[in-house]
N, C-alpha and C. Protein backbone atom coordinates (compact mmCIF):
# COMPACT_ATOMS: atom_id res chain seq x y z
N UNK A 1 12.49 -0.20 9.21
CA UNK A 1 11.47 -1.17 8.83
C UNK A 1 11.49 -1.47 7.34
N UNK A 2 11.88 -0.36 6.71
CA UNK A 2 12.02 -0.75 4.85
C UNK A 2 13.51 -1.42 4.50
N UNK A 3 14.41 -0.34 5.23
CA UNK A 3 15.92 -0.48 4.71
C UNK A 3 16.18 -1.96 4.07
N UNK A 4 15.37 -3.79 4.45
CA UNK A 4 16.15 -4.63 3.77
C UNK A 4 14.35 -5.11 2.64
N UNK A 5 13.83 -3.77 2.57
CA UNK A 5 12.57 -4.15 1.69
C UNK A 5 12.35 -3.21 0.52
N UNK A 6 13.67 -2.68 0.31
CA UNK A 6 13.54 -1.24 -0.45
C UNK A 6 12.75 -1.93 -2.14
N UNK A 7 12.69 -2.65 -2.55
CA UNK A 7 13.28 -3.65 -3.97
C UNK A 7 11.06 -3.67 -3.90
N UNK A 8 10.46 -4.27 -2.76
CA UNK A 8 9.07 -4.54 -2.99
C UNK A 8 8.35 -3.38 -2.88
N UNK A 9 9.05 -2.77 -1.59
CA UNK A 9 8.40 -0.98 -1.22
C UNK A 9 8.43 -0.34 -2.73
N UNK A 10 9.32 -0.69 -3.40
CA UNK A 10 9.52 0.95 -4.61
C UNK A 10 8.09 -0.22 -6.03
N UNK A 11 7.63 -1.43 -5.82
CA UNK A 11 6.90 -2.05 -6.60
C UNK A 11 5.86 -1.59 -5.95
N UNK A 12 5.50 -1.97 -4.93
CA UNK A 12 4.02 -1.33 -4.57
C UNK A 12 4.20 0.12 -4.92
N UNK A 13 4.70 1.15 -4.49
CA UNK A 13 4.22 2.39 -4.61
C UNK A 13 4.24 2.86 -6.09
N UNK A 14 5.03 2.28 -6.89
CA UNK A 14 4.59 1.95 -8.21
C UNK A 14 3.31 1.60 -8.67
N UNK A 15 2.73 0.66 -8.00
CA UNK A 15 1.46 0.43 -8.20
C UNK A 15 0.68 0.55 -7.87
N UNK A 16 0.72 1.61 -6.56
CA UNK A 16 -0.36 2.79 -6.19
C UNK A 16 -0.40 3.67 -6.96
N UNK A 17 0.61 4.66 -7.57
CA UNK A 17 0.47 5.52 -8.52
C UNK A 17 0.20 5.48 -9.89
N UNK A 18 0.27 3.75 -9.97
CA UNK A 18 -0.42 3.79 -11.74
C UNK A 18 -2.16 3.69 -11.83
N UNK A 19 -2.31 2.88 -10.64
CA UNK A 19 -3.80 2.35 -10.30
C UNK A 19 -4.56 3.87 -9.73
N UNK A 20 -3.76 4.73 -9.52
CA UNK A 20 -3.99 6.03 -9.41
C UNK A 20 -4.29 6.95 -9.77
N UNK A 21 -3.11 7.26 -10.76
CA UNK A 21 -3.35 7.44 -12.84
C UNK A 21 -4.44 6.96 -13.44
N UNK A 22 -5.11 6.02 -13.12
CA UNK A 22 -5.98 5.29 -14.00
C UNK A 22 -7.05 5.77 -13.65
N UNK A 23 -7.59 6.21 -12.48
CA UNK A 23 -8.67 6.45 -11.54
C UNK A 23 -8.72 7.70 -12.00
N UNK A 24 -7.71 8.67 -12.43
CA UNK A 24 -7.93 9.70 -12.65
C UNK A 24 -7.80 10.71 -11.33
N UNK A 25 -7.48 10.35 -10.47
CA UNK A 25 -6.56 11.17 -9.37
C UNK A 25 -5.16 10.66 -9.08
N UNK A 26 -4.53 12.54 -8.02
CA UNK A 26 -2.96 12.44 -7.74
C UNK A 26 -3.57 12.47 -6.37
N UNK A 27 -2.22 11.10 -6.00
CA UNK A 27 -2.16 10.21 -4.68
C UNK A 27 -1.56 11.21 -3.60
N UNK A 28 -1.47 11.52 -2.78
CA UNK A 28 -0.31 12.16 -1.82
C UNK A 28 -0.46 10.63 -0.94
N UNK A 29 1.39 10.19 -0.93
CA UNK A 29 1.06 8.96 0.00
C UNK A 29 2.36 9.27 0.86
N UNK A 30 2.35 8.67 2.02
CA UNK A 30 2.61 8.95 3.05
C UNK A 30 3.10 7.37 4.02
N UNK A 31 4.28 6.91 4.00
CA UNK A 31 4.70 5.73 4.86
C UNK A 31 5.15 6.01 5.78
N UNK A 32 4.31 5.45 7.11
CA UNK A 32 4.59 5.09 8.34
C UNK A 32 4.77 4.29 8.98
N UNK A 33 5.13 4.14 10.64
CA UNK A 33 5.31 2.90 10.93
C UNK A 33 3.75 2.86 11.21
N UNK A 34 3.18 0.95 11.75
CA UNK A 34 2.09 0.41 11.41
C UNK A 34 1.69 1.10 13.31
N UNK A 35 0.67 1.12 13.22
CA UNK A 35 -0.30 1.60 14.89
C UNK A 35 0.57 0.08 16.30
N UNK A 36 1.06 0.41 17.21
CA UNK A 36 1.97 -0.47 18.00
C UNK A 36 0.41 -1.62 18.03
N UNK A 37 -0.84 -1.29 18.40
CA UNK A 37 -1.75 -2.15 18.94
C UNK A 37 -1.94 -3.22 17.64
N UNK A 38 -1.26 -2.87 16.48
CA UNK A 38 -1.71 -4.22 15.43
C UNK A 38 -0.19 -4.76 14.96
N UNK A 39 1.08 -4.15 15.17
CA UNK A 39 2.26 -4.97 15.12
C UNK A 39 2.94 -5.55 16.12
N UNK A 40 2.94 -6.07 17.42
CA UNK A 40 3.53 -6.10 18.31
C UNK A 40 5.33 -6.37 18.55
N UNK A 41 5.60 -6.33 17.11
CA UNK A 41 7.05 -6.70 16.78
C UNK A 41 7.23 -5.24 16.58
N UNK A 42 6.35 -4.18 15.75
CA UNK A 42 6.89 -3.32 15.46
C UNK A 42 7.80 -3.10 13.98
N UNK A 43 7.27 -4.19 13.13
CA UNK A 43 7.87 -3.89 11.92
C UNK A 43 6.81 -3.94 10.53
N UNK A 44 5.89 -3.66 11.41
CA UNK A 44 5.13 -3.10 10.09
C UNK A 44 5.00 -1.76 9.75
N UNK A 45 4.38 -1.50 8.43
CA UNK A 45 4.40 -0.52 7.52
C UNK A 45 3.03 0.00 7.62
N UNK A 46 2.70 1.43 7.48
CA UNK A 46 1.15 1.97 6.56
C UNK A 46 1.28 2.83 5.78
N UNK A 47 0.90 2.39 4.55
CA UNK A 47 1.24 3.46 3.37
C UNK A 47 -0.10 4.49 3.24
N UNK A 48 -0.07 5.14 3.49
CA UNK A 48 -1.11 5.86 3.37
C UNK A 48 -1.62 6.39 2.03
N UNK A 49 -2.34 6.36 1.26
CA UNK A 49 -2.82 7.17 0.12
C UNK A 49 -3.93 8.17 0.19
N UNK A 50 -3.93 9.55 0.49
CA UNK A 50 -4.40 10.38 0.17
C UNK A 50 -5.45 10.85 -1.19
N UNK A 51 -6.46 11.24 -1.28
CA UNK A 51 -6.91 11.11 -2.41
C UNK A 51 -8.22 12.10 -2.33
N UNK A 52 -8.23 13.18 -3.43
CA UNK A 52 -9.34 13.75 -3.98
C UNK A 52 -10.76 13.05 -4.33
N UNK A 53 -11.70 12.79 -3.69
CA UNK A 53 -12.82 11.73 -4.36
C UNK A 53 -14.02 11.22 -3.22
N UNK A 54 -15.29 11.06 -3.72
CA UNK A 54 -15.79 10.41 -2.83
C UNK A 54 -16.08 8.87 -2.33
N UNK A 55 -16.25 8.59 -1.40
CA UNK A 55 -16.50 7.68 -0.65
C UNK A 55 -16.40 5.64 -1.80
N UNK A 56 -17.21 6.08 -2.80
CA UNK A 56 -17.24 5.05 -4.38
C UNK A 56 -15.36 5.24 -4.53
N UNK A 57 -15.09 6.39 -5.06
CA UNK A 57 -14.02 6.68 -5.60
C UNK A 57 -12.49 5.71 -5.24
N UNK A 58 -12.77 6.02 -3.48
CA UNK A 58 -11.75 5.63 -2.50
C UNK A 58 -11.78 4.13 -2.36
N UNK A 59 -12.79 3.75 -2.10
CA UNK A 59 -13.33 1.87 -2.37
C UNK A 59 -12.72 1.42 -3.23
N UNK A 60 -12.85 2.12 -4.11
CA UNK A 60 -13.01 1.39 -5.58
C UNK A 60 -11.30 1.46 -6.01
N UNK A 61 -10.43 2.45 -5.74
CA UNK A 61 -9.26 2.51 -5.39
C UNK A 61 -8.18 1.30 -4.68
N UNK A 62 -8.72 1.66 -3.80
CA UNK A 62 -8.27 0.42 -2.94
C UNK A 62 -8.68 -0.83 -2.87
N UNK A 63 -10.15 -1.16 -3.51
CA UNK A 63 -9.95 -2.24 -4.08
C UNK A 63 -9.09 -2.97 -4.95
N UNK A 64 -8.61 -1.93 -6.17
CA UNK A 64 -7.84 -2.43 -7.74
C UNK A 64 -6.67 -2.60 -6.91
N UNK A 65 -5.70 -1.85 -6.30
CA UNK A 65 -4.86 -2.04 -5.72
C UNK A 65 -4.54 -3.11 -4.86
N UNK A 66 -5.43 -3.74 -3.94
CA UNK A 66 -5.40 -4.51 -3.17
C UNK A 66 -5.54 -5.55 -3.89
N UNK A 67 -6.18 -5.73 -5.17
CA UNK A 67 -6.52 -7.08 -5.98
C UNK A 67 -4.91 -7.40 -6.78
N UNK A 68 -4.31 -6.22 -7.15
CA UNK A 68 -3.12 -6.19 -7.91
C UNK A 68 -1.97 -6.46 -6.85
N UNK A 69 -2.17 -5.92 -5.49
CA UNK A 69 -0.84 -6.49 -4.57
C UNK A 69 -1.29 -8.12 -4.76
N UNK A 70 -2.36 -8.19 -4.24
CA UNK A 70 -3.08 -10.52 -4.31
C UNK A 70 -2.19 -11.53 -5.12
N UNK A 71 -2.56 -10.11 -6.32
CA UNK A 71 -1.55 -10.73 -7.92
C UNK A 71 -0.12 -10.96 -7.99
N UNK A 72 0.19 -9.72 -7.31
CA UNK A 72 1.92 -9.88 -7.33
C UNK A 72 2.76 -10.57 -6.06
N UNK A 73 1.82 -11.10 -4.88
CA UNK A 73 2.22 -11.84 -3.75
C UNK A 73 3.11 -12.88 -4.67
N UNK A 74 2.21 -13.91 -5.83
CA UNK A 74 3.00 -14.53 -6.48
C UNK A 74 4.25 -14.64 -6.63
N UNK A 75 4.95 -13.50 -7.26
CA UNK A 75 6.07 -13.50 -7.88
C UNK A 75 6.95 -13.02 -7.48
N UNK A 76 6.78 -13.00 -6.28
CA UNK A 76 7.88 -12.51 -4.94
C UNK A 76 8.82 -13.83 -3.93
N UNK A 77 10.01 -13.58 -4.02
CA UNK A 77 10.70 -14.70 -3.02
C UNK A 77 9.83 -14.42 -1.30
N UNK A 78 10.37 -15.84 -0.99
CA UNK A 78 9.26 -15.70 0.34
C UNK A 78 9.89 -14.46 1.49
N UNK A 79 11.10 -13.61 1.23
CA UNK A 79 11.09 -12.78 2.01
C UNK A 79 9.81 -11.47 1.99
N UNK A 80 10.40 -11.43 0.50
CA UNK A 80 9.18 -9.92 0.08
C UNK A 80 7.77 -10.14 0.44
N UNK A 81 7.57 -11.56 0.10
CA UNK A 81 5.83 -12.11 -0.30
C UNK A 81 6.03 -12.15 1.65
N UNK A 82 6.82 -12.33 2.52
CA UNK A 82 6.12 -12.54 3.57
C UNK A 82 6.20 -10.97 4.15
N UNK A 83 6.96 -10.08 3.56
CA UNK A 83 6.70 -8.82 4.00
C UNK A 83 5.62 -7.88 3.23
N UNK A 84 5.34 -8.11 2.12
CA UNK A 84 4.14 -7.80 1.85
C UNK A 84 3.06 -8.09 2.19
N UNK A 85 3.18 -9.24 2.57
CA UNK A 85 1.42 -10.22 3.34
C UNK A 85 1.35 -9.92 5.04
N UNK A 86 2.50 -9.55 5.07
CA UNK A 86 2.50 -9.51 7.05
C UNK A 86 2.72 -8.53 7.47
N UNK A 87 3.22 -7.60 6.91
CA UNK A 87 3.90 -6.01 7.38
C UNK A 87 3.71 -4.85 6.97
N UNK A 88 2.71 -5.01 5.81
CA UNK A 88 2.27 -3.79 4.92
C UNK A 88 0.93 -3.65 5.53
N UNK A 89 0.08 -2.18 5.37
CA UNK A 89 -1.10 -2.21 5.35
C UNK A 89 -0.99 -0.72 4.19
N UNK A 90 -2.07 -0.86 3.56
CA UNK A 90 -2.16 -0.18 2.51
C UNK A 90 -3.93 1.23 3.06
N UNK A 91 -4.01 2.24 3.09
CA UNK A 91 -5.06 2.50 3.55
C UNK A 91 -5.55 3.89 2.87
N UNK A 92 -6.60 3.75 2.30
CA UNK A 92 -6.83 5.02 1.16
C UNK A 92 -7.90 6.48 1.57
N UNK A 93 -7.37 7.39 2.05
CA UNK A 93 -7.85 8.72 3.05
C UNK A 93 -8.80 9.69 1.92
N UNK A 94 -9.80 10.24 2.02
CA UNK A 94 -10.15 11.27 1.65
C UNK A 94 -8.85 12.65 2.05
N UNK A 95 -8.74 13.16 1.32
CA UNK A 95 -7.62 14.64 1.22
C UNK A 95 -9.00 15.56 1.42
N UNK A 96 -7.80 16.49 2.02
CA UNK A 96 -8.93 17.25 2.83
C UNK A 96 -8.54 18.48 1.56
């Protein structure tokens, strides 16, 4: 599912771990394939981010992130920008 997306995959997780850094927690993240009942092709992604923090913390996380992928849909050829907009899901876990 990554092998011809390696180039956007290694930009986002880049920019989970800086928006991460910033927050003042370490991410444990975790890519899988996407749940069969929401890809029916089967080529989506879930990156999982793990995270020390409460409930504000995790929101507020995945908000900056999700506003900064919005940002960089831009500047992507329409392969990446349509695999980032269609095949990614990004999803931020309390760590146990």
């Amino acid at each position: 599912r990554l092998s011809s997306h390696t180039a956007v995959t290694d930009i986002v997780l880049s920019l989970i771990k800086e928006e991460s850094q910033r927050a003042g927690v370490l991410p444990k993240i975790t890519i899988g394939p996407s749940w069969s009942h929401e890809y029916e092709d089967l080529t989506g992604v879930v990156i999982d981010v793990e995270i020390k923090g409460d409930t504000e913390k995790r929101f507020s996380l995945w908000e900056t992130i999700s506003s900064k992928l919005d940002a960089l849909v831009d500047s992507l050829d329409a392969k990446n920008r349509s695999f980032l907009t269609n095949n990614i899901s990004i999803v931020v876990n309390q760590a146990e």
